[in-house]
PDB file of N, CA and C in Angstrom:
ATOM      1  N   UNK A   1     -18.537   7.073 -22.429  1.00  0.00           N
ATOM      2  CA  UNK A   1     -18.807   6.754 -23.815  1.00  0.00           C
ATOM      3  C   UNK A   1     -20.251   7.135 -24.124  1.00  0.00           C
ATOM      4  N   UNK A   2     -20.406   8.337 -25.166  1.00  0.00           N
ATOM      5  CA  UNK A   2     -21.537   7.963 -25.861  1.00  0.00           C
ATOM      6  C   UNK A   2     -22.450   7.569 -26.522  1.00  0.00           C
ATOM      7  N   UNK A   3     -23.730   6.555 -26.570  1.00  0.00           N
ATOM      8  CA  UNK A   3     -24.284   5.965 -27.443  1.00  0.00           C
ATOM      9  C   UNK A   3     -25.183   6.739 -27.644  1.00  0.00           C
ATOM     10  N   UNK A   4     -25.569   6.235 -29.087  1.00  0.00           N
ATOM     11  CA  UNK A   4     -26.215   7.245 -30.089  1.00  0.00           C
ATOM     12  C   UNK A   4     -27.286   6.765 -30.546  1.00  0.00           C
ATOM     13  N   UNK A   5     -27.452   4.822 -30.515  1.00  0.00           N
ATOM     14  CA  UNK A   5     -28.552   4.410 -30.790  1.00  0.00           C
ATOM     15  C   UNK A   5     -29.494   4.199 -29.941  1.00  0.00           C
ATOM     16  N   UNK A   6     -30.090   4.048 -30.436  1.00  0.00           N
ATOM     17  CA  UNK A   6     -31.714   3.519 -28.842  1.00  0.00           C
ATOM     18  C   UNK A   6     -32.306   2.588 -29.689  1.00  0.00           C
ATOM     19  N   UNK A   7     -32.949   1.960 -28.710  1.00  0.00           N
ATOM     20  CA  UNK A   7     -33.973   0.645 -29.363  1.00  0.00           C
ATOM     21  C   UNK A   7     -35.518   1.024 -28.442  1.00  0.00           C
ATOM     22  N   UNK A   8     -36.837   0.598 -29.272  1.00  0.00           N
ATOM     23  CA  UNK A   8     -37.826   1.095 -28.958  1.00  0.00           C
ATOM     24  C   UNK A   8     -38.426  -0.587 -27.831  1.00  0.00           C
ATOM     25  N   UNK A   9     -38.871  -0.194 -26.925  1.00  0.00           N
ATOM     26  CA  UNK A   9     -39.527  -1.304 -25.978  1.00  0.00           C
ATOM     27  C   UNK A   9     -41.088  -1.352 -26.776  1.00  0.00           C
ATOM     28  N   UNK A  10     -41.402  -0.976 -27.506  1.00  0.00           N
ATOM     29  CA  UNK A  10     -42.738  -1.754 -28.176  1.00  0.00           C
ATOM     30  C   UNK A  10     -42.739  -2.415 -29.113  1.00  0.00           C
ATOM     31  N   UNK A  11     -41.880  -1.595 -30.549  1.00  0.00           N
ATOM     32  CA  UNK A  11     -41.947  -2.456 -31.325  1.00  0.00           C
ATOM     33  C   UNK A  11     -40.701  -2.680 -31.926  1.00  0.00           C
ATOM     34  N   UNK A  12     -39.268  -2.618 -31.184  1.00  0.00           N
ATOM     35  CA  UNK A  12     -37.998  -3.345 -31.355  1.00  0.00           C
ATOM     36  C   UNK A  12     -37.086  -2.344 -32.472  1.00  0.00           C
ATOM     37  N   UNK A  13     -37.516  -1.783 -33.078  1.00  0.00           N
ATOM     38  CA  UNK A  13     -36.967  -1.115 -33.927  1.00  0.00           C
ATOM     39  C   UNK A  13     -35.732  -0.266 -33.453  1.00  0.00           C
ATOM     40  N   UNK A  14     -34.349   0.065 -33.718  1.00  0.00           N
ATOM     41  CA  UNK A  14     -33.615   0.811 -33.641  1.00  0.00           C
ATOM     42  C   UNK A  14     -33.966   2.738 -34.282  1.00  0.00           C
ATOM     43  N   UNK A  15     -32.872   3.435 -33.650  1.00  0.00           N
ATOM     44  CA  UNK A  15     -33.342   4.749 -34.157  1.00  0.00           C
ATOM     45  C   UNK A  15     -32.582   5.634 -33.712  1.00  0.00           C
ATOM     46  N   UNK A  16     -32.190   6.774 -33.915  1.00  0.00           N
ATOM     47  CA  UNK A  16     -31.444   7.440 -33.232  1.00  0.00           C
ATOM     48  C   UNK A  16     -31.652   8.625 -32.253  1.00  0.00           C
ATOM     49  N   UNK A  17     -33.421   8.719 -32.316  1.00  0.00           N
ATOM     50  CA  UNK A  17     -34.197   9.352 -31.629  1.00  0.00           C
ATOM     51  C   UNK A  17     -34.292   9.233 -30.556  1.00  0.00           C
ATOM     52  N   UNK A  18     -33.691  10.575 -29.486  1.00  0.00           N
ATOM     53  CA  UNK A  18     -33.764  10.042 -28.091  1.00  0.00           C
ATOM     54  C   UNK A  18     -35.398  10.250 -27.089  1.00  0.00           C
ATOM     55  N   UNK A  19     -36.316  10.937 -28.218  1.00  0.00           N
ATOM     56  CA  UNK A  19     -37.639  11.151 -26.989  1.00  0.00           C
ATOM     57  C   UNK A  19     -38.539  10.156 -27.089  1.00  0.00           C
ATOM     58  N   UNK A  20     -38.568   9.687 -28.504  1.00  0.00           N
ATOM     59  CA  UNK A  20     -39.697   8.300 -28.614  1.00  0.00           C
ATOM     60  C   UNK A  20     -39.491   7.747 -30.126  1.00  0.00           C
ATOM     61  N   UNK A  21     -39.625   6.607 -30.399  1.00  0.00           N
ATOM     62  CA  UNK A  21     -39.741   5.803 -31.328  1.00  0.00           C
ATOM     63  C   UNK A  21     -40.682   6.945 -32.842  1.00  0.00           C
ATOM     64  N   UNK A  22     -39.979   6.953 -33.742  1.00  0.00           N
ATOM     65  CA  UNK A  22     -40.532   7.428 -34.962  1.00  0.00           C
ATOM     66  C   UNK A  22     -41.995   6.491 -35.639  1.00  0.00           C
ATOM     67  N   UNK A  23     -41.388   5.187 -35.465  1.00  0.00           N
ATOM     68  CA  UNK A  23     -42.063   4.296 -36.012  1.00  0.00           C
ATOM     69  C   UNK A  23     -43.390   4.058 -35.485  1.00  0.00           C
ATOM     70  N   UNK A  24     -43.374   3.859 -33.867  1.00  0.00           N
ATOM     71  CA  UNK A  24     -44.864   3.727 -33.090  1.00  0.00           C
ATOM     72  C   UNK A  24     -44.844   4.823 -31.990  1.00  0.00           C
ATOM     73  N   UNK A  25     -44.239   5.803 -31.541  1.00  0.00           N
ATOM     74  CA  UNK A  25     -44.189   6.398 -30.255  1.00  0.00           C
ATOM     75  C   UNK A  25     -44.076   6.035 -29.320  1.00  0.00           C
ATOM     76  N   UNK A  26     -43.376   4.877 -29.051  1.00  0.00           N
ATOM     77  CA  UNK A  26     -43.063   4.222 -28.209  1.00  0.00           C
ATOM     78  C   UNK A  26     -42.214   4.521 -27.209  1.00  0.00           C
ATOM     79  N   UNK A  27     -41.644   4.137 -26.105  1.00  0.00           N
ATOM     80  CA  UNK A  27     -40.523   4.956 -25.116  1.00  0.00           C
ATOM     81  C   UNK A  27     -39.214   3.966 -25.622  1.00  0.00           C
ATOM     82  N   UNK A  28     -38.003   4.881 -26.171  1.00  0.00           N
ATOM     83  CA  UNK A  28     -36.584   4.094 -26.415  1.00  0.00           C
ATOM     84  C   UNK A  28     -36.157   4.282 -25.035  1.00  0.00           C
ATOM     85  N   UNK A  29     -34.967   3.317 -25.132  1.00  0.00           N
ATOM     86  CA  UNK A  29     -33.406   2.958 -24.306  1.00  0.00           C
ATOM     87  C   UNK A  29     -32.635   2.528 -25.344  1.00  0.00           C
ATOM     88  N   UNK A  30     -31.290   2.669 -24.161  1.00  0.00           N
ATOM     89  CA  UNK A  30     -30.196   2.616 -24.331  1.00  0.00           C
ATOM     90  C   UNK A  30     -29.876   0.757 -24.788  1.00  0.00           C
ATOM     91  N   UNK A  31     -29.670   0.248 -25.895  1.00  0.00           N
ATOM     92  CA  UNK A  31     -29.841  -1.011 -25.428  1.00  0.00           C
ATOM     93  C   UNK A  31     -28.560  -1.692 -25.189  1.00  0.00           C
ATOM     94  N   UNK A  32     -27.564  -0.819 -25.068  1.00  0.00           N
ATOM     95  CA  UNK A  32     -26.471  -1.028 -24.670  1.00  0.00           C
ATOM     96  C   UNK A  32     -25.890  -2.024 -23.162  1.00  0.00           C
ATOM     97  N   UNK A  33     -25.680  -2.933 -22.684  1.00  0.00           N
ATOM     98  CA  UNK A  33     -25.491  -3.010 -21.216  1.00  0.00           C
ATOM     99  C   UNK A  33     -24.328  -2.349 -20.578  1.00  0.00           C
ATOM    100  N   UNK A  34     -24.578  -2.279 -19.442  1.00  0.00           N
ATOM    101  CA  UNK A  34     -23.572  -0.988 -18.719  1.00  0.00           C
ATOM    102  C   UNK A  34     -22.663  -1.659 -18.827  1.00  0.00           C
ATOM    103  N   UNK A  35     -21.630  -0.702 -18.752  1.00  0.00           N
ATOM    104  CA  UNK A  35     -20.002  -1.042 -18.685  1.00  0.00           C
ATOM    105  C   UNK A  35     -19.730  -2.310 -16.844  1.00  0.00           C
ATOM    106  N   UNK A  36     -18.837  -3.072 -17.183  1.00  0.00           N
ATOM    107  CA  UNK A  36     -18.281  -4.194 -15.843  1.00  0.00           C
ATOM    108  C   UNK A  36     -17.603  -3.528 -15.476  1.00  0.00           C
ATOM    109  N   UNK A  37     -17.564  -3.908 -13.999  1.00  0.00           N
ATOM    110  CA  UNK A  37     -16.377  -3.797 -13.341  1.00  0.00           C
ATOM    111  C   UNK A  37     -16.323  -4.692 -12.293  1.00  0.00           C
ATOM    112  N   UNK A  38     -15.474  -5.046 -11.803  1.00  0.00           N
ATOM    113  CA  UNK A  38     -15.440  -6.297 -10.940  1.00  0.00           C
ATOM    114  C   UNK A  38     -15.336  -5.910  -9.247  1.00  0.00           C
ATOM    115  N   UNK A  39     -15.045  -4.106  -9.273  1.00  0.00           N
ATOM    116  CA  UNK A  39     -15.177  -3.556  -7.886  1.00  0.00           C
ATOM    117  C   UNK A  39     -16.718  -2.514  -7.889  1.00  0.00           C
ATOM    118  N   UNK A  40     -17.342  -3.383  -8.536  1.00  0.00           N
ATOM    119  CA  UNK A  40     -18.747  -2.375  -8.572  1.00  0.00           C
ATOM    120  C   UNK A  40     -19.630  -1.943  -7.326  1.00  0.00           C
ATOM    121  N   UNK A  41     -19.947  -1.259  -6.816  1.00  0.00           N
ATOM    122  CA  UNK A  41     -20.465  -0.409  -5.766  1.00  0.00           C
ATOM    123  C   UNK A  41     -21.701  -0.293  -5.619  1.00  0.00           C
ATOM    124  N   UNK A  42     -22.341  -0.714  -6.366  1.00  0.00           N
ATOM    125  CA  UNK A  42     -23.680  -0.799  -6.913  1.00  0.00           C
ATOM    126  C   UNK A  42     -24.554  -1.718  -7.151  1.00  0.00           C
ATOM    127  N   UNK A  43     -23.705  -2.840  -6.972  1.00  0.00           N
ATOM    128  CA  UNK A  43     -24.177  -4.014  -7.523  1.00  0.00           C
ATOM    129  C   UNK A  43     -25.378  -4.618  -6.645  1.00  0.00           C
ATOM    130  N   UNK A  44     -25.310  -4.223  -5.452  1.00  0.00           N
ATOM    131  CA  UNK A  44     -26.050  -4.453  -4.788  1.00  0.00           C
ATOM    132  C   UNK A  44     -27.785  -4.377  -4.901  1.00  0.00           C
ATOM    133  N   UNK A  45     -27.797  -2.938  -5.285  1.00  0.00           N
ATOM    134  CA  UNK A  45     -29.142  -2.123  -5.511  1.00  0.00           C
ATOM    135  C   UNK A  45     -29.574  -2.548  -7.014  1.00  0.00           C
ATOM    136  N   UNK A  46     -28.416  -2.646  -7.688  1.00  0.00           N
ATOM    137  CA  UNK A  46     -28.751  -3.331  -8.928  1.00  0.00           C
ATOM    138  C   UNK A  46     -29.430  -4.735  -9.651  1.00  0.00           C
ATOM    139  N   UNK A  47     -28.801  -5.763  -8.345  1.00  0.00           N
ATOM    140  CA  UNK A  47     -30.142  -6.919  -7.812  1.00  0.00           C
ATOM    141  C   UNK A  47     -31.089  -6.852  -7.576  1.00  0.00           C
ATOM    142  N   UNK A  48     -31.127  -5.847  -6.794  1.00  0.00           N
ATOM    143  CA  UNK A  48     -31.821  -5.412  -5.926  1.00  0.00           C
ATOM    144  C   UNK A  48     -33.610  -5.646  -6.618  1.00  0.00           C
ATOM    145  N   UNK A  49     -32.608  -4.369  -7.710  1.00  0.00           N
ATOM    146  CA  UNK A  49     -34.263  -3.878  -8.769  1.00  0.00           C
ATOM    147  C   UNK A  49     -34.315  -4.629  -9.466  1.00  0.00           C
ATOM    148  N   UNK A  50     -33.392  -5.773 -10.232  1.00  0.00           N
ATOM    149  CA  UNK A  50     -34.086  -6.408 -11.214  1.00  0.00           C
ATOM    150  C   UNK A  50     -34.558  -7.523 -10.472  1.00  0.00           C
ATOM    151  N   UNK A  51     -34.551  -7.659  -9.312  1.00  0.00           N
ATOM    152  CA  UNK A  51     -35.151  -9.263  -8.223  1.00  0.00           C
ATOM    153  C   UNK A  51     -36.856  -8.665  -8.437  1.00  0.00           C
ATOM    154  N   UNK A  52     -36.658  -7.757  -8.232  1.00  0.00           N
ATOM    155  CA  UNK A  52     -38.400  -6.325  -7.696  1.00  0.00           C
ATOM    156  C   UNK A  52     -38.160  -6.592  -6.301  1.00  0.00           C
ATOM    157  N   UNK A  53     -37.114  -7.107  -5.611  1.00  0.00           N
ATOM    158  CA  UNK A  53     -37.344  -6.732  -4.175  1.00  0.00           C
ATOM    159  C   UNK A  53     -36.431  -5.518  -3.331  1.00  0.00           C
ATOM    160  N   UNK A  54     -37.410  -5.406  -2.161  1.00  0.00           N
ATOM    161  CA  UNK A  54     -36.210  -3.765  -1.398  1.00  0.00           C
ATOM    162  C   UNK A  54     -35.478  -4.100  -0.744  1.00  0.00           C
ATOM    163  N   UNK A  55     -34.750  -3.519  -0.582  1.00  0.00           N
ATOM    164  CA  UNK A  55     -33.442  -3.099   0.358  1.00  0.00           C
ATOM    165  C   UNK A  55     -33.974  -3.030   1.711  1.00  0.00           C
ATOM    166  N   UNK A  56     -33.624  -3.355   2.635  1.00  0.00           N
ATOM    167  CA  UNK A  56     -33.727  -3.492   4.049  1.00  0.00           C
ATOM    168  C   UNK A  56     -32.842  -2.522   4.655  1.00  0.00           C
ATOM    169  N   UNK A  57     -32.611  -1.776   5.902  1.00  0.00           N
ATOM    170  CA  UNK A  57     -31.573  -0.917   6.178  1.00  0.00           C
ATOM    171  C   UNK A  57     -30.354  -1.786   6.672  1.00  0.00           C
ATOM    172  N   UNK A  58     -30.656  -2.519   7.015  1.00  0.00           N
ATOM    173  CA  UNK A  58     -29.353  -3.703   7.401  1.00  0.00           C
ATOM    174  C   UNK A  58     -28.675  -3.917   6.085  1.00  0.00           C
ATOM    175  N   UNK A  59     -29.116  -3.792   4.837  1.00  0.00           N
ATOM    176  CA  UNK A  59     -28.592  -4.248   3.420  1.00  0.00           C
ATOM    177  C   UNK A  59     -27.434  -3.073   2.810  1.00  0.00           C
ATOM    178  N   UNK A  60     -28.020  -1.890   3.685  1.00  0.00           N
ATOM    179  CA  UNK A  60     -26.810  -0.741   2.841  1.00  0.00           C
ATOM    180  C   UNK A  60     -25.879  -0.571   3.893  1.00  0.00           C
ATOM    181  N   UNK A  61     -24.731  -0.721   3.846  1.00  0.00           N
ATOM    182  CA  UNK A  61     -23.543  -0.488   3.985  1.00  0.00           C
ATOM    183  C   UNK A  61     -22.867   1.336   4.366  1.00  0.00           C
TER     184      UNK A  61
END
């Protein structure tokens, strides 16, 4: 699926601009959250980064 909007991380504004915010030059995303799945593969590393901690080699599978 493609999304088309972005939202700016400085000053909140929506836009459809994907290199930077019109309004302040700010850096957009996607503010969409990723699609679920309940057999996710990823989920791991995905804690991972939003904890801020690393992966150990015992941790990947």
């Amino acid at each position: 699926m493609v999304w088309l909007s972005r939202k700016c991380e400085k000053c909140g504004k929506y836009t459809l601009k994907k290199e930077q915010c019109p309004y302040c030059g700010g850096k957009v995303r996607v503010p969409h959250p990723p699609k679920f799945s309940p057999d996710d593969k990823y989920l791991m590393y995905r804690m991972a980064l939003k904890k801020g901690g690393q992966l150990s080699e015992g941790d990947v599978h």
